[in-house]
Each structure stands twice: as structure tokens, then as C-alpha cells.
Protein backbone atom coordinates (compact mmCIF):
# COMPACT_ATOMS: atom_id res chain seq x y z
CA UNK A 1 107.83 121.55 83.57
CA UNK A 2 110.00 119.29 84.90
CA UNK A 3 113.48 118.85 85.33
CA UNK A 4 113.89 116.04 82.97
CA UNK A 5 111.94 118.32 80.13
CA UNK A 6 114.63 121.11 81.15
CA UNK A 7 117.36 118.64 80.39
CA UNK A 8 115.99 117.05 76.94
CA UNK A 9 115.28 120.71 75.69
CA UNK A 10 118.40 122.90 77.25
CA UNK A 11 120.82 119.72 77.89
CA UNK A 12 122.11 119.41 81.52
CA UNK A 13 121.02 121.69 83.98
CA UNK A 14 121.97 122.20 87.40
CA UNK A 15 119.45 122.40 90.51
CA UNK A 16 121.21 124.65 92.77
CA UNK A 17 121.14 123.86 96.49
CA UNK A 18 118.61 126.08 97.75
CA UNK A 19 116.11 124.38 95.97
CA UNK A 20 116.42 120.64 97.61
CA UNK A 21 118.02 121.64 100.85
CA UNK A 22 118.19 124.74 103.95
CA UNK A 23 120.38 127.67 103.03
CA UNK A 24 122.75 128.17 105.82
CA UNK A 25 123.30 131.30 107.52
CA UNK A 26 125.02 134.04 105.69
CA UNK A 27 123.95 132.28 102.40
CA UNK A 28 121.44 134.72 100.14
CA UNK A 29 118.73 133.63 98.37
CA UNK A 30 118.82 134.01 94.59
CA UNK A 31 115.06 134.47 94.74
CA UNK A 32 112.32 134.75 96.84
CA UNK A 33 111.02 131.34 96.33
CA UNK A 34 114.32 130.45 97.72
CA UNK A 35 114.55 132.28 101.38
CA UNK A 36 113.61 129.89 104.08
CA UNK A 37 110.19 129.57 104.56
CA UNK A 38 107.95 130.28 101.83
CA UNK A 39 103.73 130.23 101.11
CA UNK A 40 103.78 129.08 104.85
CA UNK A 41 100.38 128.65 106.70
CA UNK A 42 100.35 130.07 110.30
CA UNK A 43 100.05 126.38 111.22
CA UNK A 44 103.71 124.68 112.20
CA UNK A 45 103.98 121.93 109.52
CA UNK A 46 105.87 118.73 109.60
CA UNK A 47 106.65 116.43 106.94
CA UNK A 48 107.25 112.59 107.66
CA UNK A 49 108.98 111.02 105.23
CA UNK A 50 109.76 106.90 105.41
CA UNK A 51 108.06 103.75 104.46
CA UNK A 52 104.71 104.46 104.21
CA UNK A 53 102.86 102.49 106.65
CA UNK A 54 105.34 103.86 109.10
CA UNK A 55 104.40 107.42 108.45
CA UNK A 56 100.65 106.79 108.51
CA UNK A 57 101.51 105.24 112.23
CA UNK A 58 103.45 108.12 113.08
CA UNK A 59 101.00 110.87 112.14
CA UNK A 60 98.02 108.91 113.39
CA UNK A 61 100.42 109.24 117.14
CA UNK A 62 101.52 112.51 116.76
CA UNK A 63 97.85 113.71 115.60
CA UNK A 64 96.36 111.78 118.51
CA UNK A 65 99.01 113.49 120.96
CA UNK A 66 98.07 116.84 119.17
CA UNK A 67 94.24 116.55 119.57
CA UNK A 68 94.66 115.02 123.27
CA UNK A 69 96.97 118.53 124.24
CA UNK A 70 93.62 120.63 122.82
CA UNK A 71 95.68 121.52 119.40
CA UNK A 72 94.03 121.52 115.88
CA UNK A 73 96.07 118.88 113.81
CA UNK A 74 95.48 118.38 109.79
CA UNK A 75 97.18 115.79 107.95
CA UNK A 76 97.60 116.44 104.32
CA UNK A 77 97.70 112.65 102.79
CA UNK A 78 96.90 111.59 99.54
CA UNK A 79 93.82 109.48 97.92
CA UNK A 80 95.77 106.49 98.60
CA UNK A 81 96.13 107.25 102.12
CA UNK A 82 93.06 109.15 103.28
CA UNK A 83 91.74 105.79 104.64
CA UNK A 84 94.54 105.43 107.47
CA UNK A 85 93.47 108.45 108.88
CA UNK A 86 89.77 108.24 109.79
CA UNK A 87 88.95 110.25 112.61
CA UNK A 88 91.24 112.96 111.88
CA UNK A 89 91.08 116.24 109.96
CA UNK A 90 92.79 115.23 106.37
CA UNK A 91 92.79 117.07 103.65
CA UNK A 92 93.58 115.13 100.46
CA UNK A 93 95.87 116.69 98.37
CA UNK A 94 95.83 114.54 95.13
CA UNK A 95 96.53 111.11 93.91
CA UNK A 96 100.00 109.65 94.82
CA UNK A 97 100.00 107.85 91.38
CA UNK A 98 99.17 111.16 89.48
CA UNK A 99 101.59 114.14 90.66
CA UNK A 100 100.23 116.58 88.47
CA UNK A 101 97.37 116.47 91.41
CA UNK A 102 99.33 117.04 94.15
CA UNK A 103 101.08 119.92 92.43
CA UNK A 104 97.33 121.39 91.28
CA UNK A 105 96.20 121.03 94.93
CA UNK A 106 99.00 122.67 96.58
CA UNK A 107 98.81 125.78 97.18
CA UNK A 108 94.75 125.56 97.93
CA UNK A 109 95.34 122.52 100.76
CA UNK A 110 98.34 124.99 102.24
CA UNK A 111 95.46 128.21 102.43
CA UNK A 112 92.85 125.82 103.74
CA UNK A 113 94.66 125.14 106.80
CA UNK A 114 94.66 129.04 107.52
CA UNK A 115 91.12 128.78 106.83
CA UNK A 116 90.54 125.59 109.06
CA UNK A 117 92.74 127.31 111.94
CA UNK A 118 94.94 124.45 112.62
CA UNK A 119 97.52 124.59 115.20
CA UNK A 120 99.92 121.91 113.69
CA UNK A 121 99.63 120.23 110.03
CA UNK A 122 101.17 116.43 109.34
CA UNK A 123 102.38 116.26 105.79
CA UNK A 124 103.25 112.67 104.07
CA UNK A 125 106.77 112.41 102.49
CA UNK A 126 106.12 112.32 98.34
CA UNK A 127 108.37 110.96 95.56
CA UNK A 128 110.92 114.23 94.66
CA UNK A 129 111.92 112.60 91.25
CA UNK A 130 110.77 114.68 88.62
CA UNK A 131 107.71 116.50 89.31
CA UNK A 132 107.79 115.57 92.56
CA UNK A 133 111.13 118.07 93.12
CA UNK A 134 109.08 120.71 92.86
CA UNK A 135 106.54 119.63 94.78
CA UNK A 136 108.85 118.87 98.01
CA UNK A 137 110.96 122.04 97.17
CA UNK A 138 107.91 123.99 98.38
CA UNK A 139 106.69 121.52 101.14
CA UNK A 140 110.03 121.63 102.81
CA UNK A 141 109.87 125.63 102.00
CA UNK A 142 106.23 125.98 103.80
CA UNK A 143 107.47 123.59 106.42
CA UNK A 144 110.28 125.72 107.08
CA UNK A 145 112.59 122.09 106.70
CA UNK A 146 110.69 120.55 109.25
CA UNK A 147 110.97 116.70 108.28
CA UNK A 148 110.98 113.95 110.08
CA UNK A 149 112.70 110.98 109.35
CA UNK A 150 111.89 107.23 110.05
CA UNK A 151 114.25 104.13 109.84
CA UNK A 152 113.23 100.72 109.20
């Protein structure tokens, strides 16, 4: 269900903070979906959000740098994406076009990195409009608000 269904069933409802951004200190989470981290791997994950050529470039680098210090780097990328990464560990999460994937997938592509034992996970930026707000809400929770940002 997505926020826009909330708002043509139950008219305008608000998103409260902790779900698109880092609770400060002293602040309480309403919930337990809401504390910091949340359905984290053991893996540190880091989510690169910009154009998207940029952030295949980026996590290509920063996977290469990984793999060259002995570290086990996934990237999570999508169908659409999966190509710019050959050579690397990638596990495809869904299709960018079709968010309903990504959402399905998850949970399942955060456990397989336990199961693959990687040391640091690469995680593409996706749309947070819509369905999408949920998916980055727990992203950014797993990732612990690790997100990298590239200009132009």
C-alpha cells in the first residue's frame, strides 16, 4: 500500500520524520521499524544515490578498491543495471521499471549477503515516490543512513 492509496482512501496523511530521515539523539522511536538501523546484514551497506551512470562508476571504484583491500563487496543493482557491473558480485534485486520487484526481493537480497559473507554491500539509489518510500525507508534503515551523494 502506498502512500498515495493512504491518501485517496483516509484523505491526507502525514509521513512522520523517522520514516524518510535519521532520528536524532534523544528522539524515540514510535516503533521498532523506526530505531536506527533495522533488518541490517552484518555487512556495512552504502547507498549511492545520483545520476545513474555516475553511481554505476562509483560502485564499480569503490567495489574495485574493496576487492583490491581483500574485502567481499556485493552490489545490489537492478535488471537494468546488472550489466555495468560484470565482474563483480551483484545481486539483482528487481526491475527498476516495476517496484513491486524490488520491494518482493528485499528482504531475501538483504539475508543473502549474510549468507554470501560480504564485508561491504553497494546499494543503487531508487525512486522514493510512492512505493519507492517504502522501499528507501528500509534501505536507509539497513544501511544505518549510510548514503552517498553525487553532484553533477
Amino acid at each position: 500500500i502506498t502512500l498515495g492509496m493512504l491518501n485517496d482512501i483516509v484523505g491526507e496523511v502525514n509521513v512522520d520524520k523517522a520514516v524518510v530521515s535519521l532520528l536524532k539523539e534523544g528522539e524515540t522511536p514510535k516503533a521498532p521499524g523506526m530505531k536506527y538501523t533495522h533488518y541490517s546484514p552484518k555487512a556495512d551497506i552504502t547507498i549511492v544515490r545520483g545520476e545513474l551512470s555516475q553511481v554505476e562508476a562509483y560502485i564499480v571504484k569503490k567495489a574495485d578498491e574493496g576487492r583490491a583491500a581483500g574485502k567481499s563487496v556485493g552490489i545490489i543493482a537492478t535488471l537494468q543495471s546488472e550489466k555495468y557491473y560484470e565482474g563483480h558480485e551483484v545481486l539483482v534485486i528487481g526491475d527498476r521499471r516495476k517496484p513491486e520487484t524490488i520491494a518482493a526481493n528485499l528482504f531475501k537480497m538483504l539475508r543473502k549477503c549474510d549468507f554470501l559473507g560480504f564485508d561491504k554491500v553497494y546499494v543503487e539509489y531508487f525512486d522514493d515516490d510512492e512505493l519507492g518510500l517504502a522501499i528507501m525507508n528500509r534501505l536507509k534503515k539497513a544501511a544505518g543512513y549510510d548514503i552517498v551523494e553525487l553532484n553533477g
